[in-house]
C-alpha atoms as a PDB file:
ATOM      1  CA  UNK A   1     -15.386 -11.744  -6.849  1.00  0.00           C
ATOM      2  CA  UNK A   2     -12.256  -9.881  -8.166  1.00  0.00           C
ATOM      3  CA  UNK A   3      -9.373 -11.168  -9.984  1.00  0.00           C
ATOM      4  CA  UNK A   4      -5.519 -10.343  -9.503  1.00  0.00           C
ATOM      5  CA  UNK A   5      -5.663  -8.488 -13.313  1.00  0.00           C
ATOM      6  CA  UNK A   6      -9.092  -6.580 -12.648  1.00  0.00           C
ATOM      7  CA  UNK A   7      -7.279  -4.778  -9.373  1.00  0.00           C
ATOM      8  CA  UNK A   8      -5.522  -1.907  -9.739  1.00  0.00           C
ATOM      9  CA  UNK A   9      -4.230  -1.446  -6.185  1.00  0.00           C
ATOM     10  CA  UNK A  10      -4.710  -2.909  -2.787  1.00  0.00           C
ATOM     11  CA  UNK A  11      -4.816  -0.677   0.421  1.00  0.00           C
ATOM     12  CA  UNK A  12      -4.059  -2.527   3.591  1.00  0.00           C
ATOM     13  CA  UNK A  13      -4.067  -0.762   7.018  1.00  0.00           C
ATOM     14  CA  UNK A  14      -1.809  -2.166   9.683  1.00  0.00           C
ATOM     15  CA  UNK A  15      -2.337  -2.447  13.052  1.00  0.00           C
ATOM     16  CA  UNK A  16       0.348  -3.678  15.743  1.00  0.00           C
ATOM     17  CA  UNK A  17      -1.416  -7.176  15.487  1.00  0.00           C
ATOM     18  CA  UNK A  18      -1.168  -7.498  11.339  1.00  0.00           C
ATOM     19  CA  UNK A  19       2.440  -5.547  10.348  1.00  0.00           C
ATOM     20  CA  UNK A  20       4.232  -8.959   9.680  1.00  0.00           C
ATOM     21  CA  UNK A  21       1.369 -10.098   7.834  1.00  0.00           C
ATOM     22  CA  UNK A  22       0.563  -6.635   6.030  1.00  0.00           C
ATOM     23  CA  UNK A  23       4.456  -5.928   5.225  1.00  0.00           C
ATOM     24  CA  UNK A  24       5.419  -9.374   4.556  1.00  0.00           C
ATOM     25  CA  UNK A  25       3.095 -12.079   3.868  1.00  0.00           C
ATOM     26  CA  UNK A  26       0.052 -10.432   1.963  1.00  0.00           C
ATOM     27  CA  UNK A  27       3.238  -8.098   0.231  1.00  0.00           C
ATOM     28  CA  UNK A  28       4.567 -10.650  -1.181  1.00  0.00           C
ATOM     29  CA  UNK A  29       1.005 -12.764  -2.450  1.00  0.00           C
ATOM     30  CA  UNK A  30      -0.270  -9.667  -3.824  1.00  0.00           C
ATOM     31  CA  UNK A  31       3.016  -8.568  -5.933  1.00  0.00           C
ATOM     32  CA  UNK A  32       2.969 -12.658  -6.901  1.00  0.00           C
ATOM     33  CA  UNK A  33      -0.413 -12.243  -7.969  1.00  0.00           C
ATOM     34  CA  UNK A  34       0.388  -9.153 -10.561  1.00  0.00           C
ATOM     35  CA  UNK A  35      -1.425  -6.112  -8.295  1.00  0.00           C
ATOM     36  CA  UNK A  36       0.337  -3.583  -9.699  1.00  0.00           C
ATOM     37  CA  UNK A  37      -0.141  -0.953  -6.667  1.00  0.00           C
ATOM     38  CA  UNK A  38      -0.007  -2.176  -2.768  1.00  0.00           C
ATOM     39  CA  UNK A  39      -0.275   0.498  -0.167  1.00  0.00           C
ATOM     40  CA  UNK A  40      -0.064  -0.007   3.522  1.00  0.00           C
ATOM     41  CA  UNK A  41      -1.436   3.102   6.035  1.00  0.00           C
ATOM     42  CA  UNK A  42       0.434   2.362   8.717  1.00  0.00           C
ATOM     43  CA  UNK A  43      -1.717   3.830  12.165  1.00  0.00           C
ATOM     44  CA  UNK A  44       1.426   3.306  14.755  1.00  0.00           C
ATOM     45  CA  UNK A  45       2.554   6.945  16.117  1.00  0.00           C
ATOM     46  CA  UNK A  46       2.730   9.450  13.070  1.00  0.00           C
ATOM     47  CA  UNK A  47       0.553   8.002  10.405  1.00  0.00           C
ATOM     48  CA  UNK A  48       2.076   6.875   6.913  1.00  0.00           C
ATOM     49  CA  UNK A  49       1.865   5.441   3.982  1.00  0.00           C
ATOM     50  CA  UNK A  50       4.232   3.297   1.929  1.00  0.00           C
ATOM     51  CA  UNK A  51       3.005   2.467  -1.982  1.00  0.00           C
ATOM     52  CA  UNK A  52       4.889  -0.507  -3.461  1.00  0.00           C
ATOM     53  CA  UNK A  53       4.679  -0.921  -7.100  1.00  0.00           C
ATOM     54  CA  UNK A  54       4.969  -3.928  -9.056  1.00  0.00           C
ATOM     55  CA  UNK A  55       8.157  -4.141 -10.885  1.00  0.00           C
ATOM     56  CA  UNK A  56       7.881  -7.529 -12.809  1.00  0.00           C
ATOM     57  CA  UNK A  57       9.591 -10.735 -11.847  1.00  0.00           C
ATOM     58  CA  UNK A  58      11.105  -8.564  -8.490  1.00  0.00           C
ATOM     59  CA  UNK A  59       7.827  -8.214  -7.444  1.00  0.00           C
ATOM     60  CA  UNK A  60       7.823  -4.681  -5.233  1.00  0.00           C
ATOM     61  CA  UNK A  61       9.265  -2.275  -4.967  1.00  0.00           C
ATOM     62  CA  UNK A  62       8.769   0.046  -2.180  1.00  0.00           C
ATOM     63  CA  UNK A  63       8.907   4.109  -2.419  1.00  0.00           C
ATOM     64  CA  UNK A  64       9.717   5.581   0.952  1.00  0.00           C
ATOM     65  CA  UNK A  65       6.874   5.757   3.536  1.00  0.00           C
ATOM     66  CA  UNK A  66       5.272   9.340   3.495  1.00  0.00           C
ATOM     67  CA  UNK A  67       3.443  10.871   6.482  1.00  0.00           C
ATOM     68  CA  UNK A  68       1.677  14.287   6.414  1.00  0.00           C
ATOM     69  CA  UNK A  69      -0.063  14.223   2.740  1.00  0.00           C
ATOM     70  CA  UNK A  70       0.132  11.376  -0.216  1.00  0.00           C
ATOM     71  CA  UNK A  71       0.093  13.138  -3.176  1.00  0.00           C
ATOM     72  CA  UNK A  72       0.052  10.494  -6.388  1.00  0.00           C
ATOM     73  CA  UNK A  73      -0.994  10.265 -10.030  1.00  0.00           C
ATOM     74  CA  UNK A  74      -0.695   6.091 -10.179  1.00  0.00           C
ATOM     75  CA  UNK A  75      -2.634   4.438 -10.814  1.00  0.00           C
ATOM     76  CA  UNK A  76      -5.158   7.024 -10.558  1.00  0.00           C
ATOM     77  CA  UNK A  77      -4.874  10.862  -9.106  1.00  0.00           C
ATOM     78  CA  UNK A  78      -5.129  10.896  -5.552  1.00  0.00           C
ATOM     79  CA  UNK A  79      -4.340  13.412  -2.431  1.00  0.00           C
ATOM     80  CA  UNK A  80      -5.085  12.066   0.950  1.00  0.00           C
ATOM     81  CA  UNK A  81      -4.283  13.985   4.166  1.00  0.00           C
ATOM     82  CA  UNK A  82      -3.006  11.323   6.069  1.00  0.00           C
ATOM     83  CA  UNK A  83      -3.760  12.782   9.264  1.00  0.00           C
ATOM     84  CA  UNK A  84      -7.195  13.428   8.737  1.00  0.00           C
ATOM     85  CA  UNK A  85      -7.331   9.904   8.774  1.00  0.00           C
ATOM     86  CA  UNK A  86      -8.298   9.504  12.754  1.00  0.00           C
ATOM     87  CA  UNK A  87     -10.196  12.578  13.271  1.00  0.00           C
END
């Protein structure tokens, strides 16, 4: 078992049934809980993704959703081809 301070970010994927839950409800748990990284890959028409980071007693805050590639170097160095992602 993991605790809150041992992650260093959570990746959802939402699907039609879970966006309320994935954008709302396990948002705001996960920023309450310290996470310091949450990013959702959103499947519904062009895939994206939108990374929160934790920003202290406002919990999130949300960068613009990107589709095409995710190019990052928090919390770790990462390029994903988000549309490789259903082939």
């Amino acid at each position: 078992m993991l605790r809150a301070e041992e992650v260093a970010v959570v990746i959802e994927v939402a699907s039609p049934g879970s966006k309320r839950t994935d954008y709302q409800v396990k948002h705001d748990e996960y920023a309450d809980a310290g996470i310091p990284h949450h990013w959702i890959v959103d499947t519904s028409e062009a895939i994206s993704l939108l990374a929160c980071h934790h920003a202290g007693e406002f919990g999130y805050l949300d960068a613009s959703a990107v589709t095409g590639t995710f190019t990052t170097d928090v919390p770790f160095p990462v390029k994903l081809d988000l549309d490789a992602l259903l082939d």
